[in-house]
PDB file of N, CA and C in Angstrom:
ATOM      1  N   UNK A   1     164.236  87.330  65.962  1.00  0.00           N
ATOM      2  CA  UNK A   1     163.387  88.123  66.833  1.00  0.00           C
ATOM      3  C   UNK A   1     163.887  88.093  68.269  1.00  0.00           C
ATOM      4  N   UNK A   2     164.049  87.110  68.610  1.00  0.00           N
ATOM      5  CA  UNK A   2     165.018  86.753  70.454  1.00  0.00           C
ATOM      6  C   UNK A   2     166.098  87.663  70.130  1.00  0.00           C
ATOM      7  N   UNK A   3     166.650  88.050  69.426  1.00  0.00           N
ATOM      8  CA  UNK A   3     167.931  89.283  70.066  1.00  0.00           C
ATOM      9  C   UNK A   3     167.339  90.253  69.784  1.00  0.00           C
ATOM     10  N   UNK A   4     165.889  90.771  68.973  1.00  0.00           N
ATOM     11  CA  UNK A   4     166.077  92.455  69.380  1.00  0.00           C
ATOM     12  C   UNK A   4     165.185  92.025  70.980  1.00  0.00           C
ATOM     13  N   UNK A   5     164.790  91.298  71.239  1.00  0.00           N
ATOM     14  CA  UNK A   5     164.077  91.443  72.345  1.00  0.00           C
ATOM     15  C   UNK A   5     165.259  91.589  73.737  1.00  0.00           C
ATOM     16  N   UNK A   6     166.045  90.702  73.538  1.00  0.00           N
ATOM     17  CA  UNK A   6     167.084  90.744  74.409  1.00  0.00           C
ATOM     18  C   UNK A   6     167.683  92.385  74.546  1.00  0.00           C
ATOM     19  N   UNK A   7     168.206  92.742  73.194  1.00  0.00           N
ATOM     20  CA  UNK A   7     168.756  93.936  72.800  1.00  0.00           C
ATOM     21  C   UNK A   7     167.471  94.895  73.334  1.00  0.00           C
ATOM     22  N   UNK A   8     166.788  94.656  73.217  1.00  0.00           N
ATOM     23  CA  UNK A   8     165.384  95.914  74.100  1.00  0.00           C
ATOM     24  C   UNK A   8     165.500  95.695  75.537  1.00  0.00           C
ATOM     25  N   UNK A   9     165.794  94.928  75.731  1.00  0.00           N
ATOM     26  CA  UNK A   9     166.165  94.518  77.471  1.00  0.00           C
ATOM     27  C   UNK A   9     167.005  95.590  78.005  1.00  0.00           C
ATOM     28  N   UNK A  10     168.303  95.447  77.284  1.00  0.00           N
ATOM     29  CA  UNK A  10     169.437  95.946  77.996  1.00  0.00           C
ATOM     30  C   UNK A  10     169.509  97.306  77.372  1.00  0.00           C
ATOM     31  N   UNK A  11     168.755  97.594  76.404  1.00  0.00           N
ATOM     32  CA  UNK A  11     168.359  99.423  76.363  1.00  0.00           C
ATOM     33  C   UNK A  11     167.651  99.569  77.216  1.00  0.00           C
ATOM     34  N   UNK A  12     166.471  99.088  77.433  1.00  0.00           N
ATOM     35  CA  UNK A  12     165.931  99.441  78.632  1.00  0.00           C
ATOM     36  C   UNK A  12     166.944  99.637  79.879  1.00  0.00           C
ATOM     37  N   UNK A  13     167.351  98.670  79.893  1.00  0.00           N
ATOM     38  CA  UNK A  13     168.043  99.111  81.189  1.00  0.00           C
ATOM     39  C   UNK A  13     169.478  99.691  81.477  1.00  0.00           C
ATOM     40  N   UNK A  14     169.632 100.174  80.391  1.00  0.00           N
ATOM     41  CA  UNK A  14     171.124 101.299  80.964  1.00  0.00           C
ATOM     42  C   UNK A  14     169.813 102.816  80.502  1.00  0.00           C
ATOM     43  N   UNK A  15     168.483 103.059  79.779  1.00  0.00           N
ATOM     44  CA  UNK A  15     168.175 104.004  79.822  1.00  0.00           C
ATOM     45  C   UNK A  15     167.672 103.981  81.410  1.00  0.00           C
ATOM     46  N   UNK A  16     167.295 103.202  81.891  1.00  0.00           N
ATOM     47  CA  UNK A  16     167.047 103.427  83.513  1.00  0.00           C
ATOM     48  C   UNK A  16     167.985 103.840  84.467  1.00  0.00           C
ATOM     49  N   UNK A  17     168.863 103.340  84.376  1.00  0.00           N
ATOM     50  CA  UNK A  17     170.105 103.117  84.856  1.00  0.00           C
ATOM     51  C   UNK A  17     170.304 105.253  84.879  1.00  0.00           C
ATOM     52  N   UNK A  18     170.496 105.212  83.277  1.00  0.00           N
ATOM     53  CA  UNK A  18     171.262 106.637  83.274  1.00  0.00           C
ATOM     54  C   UNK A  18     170.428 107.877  83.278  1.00  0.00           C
ATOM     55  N   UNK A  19     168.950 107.875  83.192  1.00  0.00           N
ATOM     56  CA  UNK A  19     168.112 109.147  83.568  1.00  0.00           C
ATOM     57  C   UNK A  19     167.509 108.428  84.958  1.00  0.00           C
ATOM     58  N   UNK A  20     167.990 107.690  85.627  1.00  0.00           N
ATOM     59  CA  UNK A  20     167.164 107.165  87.051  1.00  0.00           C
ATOM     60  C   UNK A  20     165.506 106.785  86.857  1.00  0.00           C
ATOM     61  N   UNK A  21     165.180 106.568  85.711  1.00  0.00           N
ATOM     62  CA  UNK A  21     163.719 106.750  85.359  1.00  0.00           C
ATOM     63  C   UNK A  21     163.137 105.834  86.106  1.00  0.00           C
ATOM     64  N   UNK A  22     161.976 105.685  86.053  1.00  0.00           N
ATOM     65  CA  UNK A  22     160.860 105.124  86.177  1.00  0.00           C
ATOM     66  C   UNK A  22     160.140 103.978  85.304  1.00  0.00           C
ATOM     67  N   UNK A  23     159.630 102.855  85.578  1.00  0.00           N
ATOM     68  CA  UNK A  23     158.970 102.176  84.784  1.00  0.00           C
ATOM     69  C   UNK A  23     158.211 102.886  83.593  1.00  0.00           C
ATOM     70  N   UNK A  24     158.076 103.430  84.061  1.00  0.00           N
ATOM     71  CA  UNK A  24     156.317 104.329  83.367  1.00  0.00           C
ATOM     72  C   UNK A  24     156.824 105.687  82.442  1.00  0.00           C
ATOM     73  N   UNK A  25     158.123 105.964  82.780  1.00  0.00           N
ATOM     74  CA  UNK A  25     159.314 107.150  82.289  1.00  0.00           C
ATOM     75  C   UNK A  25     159.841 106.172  80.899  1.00  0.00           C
ATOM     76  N   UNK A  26     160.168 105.004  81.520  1.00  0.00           N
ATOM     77  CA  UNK A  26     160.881 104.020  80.361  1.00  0.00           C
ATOM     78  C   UNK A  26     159.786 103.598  79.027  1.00  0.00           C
ATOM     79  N   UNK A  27     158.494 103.227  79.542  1.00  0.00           N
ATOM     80  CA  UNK A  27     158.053 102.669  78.570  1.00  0.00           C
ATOM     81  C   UNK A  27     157.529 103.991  77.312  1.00  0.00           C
ATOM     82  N   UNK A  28     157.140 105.127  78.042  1.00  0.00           N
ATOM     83  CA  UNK A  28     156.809 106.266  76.953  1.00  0.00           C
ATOM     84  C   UNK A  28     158.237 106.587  76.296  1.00  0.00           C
ATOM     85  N   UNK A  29     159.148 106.231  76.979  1.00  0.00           N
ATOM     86  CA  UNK A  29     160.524 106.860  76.048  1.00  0.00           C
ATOM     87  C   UNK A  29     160.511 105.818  74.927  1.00  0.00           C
ATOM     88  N   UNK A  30     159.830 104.505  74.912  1.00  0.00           N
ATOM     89  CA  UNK A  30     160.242 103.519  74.245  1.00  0.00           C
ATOM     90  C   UNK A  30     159.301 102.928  73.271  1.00  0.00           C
ATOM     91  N   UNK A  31     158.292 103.685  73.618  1.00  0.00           N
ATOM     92  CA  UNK A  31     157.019 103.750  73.316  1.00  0.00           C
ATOM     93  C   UNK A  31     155.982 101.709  73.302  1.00  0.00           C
ATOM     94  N   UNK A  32     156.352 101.416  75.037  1.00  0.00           N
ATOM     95  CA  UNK A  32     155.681 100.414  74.655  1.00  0.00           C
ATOM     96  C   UNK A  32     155.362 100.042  76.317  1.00  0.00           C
ATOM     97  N   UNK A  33     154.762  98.712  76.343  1.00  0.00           N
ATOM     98  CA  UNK A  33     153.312  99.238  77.648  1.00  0.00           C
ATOM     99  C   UNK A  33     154.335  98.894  79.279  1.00  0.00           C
ATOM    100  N   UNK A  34     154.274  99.340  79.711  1.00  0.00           N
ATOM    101  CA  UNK A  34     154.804  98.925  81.569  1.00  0.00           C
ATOM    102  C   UNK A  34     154.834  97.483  81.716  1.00  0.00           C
ATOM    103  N   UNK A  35     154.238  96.927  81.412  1.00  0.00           N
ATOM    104  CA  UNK A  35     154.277  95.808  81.219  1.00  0.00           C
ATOM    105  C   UNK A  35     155.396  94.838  80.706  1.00  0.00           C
ATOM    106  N   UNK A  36     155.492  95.337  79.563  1.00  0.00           N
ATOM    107  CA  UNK A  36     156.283  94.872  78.760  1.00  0.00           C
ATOM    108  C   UNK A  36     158.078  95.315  79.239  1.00  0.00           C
ATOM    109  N   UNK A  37     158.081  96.550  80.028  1.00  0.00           N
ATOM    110  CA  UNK A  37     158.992  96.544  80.709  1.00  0.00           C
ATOM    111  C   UNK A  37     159.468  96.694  81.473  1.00  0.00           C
ATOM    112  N   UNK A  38     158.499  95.785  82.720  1.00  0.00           N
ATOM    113  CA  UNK A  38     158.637  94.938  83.728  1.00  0.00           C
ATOM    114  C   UNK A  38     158.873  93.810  83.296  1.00  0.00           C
ATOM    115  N   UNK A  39     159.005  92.803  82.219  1.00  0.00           N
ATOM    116  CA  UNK A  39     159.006  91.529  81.711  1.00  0.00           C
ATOM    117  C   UNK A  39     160.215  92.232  80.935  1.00  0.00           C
ATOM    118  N   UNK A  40     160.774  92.638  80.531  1.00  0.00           N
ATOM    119  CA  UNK A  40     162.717  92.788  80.061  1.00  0.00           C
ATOM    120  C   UNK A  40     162.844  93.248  81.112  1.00  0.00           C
ATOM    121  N   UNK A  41     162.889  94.148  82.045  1.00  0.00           N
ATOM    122  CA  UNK A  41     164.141  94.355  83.286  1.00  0.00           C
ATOM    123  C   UNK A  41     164.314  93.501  84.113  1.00  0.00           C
ATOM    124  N   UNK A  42     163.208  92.496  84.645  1.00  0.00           N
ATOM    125  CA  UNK A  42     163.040  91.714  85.668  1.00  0.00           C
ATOM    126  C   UNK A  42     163.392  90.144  85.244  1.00  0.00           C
ATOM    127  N   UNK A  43     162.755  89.287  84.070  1.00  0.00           N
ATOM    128  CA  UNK A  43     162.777  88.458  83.583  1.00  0.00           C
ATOM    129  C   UNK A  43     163.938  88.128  82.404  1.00  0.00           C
ATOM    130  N   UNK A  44     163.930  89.308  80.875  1.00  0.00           N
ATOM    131  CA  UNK A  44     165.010  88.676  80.074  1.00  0.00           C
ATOM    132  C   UNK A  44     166.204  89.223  80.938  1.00  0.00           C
ATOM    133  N   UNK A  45     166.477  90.535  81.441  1.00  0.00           N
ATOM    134  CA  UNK A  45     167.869  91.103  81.576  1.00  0.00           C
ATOM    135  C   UNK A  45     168.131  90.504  82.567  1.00  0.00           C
ATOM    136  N   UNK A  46     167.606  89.496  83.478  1.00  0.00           N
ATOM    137  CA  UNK A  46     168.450  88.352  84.643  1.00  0.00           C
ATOM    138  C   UNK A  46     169.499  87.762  84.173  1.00  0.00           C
ATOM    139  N   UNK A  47     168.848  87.290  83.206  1.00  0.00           N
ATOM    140  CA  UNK A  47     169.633  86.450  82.302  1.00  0.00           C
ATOM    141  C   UNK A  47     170.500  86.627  80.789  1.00  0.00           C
ATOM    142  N   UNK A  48     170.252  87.756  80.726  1.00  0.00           N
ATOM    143  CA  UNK A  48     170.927  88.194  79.211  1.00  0.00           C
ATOM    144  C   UNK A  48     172.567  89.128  79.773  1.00  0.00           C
ATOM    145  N   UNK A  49     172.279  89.949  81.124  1.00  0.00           N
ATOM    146  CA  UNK A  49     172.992  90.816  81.813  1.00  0.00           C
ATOM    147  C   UNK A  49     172.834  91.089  83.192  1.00  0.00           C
ATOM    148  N   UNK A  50     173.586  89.764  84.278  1.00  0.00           N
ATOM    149  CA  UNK A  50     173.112  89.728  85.599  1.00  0.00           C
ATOM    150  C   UNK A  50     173.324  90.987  86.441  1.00  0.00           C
ATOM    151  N   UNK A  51     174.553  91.675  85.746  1.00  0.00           N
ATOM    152  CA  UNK A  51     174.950  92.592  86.618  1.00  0.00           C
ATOM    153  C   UNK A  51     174.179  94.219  85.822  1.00  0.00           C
ATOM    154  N   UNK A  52     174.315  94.251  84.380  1.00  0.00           N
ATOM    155  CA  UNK A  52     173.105  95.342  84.570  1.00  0.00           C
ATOM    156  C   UNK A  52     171.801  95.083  85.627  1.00  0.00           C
ATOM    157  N   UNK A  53     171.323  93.918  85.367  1.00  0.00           N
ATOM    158  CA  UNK A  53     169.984  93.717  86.101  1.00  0.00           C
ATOM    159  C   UNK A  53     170.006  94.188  87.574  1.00  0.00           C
ATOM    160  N   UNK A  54     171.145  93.835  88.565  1.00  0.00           N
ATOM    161  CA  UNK A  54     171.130  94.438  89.709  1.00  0.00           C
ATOM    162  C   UNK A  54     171.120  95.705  89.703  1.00  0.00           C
ATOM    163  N   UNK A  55     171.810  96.521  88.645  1.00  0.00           N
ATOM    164  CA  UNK A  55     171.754  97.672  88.878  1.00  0.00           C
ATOM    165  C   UNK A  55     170.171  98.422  88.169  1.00  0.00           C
ATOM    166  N   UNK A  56     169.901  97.650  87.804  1.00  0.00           N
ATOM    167  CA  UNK A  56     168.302  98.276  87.280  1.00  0.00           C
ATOM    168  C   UNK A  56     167.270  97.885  89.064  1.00  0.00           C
ATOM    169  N   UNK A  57     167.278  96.922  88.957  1.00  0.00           N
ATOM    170  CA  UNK A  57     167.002  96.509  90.409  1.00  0.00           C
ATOM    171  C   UNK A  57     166.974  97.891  91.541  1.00  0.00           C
ATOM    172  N   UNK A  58     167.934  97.963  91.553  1.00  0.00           N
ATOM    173  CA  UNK A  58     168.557  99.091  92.978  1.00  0.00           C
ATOM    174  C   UNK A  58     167.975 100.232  92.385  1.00  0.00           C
ATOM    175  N   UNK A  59     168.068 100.912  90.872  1.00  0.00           N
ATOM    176  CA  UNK A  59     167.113 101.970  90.704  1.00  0.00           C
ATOM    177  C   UNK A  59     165.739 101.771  90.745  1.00  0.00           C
ATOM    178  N   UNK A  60     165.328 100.636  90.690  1.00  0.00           N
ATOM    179  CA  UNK A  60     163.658 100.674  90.610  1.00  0.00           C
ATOM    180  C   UNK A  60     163.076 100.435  92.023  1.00  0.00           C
ATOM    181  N   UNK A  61     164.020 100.125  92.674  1.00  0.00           N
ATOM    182  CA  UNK A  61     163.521  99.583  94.186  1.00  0.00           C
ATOM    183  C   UNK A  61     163.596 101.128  95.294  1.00  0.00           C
ATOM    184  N   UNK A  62     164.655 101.677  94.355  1.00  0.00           N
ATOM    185  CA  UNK A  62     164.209 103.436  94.873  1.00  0.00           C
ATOM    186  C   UNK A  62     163.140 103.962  94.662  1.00  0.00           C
ATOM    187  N   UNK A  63     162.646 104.035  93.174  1.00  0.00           N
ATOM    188  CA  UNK A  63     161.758 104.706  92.772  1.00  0.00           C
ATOM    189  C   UNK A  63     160.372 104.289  93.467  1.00  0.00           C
ATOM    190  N   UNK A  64     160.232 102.898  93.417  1.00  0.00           N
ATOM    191  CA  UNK A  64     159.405 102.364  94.732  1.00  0.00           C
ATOM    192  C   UNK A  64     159.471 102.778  95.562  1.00  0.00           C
ATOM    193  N   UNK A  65     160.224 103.152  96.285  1.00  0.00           N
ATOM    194  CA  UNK A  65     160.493 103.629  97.693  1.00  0.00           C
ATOM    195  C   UNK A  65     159.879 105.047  97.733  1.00  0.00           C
ATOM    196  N   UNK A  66     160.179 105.620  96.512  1.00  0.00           N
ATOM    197  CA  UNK A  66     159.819 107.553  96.723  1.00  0.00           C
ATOM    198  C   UNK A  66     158.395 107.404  95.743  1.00  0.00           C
ATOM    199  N   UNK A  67     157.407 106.441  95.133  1.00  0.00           N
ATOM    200  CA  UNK A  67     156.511 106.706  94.496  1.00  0.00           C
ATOM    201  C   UNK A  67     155.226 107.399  95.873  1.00  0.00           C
ATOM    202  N   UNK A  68     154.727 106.874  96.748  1.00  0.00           N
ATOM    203  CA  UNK A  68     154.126 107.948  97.371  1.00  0.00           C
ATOM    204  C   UNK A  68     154.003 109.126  97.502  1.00  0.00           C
ATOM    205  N   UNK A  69     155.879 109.466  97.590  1.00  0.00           N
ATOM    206  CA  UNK A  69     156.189 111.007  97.813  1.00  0.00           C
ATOM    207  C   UNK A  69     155.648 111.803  96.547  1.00  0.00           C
ATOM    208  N   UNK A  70     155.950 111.044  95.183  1.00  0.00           N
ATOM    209  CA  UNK A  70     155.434 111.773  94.222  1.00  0.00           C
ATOM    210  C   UNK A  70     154.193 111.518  93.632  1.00  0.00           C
ATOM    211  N   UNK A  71     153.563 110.789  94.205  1.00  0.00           N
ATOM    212  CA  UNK A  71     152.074 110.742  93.962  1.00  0.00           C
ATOM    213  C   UNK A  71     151.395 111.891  94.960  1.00  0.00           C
ATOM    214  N   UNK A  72     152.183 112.059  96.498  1.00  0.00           N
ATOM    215  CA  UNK A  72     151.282 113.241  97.255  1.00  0.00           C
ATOM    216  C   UNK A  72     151.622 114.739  96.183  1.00  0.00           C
ATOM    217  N   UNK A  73     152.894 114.942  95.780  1.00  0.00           N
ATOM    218  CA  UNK A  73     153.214 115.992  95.111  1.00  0.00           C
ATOM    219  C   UNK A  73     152.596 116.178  94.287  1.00  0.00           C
ATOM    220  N   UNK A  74     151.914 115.031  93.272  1.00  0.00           N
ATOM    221  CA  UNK A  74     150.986 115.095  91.841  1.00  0.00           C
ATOM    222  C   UNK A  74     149.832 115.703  92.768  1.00  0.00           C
ATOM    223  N   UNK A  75     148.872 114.996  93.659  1.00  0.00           N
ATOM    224  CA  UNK A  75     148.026 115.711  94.202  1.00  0.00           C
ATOM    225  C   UNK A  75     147.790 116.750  94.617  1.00  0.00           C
ATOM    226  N   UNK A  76     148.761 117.474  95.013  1.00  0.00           N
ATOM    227  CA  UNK A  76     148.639 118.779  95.725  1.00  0.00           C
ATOM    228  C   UNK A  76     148.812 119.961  94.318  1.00  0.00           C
ATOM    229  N   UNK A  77     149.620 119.301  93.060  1.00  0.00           N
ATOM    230  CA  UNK A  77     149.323 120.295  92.425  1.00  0.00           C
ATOM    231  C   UNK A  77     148.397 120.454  91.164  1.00  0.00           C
ATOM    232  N   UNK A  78     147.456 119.009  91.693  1.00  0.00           N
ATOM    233  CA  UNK A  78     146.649 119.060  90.909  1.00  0.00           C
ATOM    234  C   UNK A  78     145.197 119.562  91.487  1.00  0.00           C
ATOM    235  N   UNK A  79     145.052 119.807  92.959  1.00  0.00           N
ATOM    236  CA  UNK A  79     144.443 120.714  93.396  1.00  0.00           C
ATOM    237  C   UNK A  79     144.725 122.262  93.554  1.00  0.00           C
ATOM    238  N   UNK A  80     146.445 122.419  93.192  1.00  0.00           N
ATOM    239  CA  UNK A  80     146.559 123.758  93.290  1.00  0.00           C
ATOM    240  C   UNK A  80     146.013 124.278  92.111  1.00  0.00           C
ATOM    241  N   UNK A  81     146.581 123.356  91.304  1.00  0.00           N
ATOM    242  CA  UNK A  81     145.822 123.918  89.593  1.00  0.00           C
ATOM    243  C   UNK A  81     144.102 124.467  89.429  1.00  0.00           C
ATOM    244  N   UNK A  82     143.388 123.257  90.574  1.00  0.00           N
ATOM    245  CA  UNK A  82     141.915 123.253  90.463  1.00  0.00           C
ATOM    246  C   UNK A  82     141.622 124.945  90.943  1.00  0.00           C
ATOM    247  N   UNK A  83     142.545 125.586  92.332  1.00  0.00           N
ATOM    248  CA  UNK A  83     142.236 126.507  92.586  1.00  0.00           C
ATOM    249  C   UNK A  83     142.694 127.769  91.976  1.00  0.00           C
ATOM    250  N   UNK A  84     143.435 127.765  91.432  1.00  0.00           N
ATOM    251  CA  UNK A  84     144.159 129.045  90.438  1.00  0.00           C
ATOM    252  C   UNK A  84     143.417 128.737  89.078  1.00  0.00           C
ATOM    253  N   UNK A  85     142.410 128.069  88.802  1.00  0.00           N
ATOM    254  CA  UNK A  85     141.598 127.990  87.822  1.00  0.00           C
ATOM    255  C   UNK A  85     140.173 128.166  87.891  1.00  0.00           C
ATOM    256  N   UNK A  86     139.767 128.939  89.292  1.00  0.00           N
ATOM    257  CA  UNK A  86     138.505 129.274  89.958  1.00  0.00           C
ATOM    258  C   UNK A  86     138.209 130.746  89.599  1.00  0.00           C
TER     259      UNK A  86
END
């Protein structure tokens, strides 16, 4: 059981890696909870694959960086929707 978990680690993280995804992008592709992969990118892939891990790192610390931007964007078109549905 410890290597598919490992082995789910480091899918996780070259699928991050190569669509730039998102936590929340990764776990529906993988079908399993945010949680669970925040605990393989952060915790097993330190240690299973130091240097994938930095590079999962540097994409997620972007996506952090721009989640506001796309949370104002979700809002605005989820009020545009409210009004083109009046």
């Amino acid at each position: 059981m410890k290597g598919a978990v490992e082995e789910r680690a480091i899918e996780l993280g070259e699928y991050i890696i190569e669509n730039n995804a998102t936590v929340r992008a990764a776990a529906g592709k993988f079908h399993i909870s945010k949680s669970t992969v925040h605990k393989d990118v952060s915790d097993r892939l330190r240690t299973v694959n130091p240097q994938l891990y930095v590079r999962v790192r540097s994409v997620l610390e972007h996506n952090k960086a721009q989640r506001h931007i796309r949370g104002g964007i979700a809002t605005r078109n989820k009020y545009l929707r409210k009004e083109k549905n009046k």
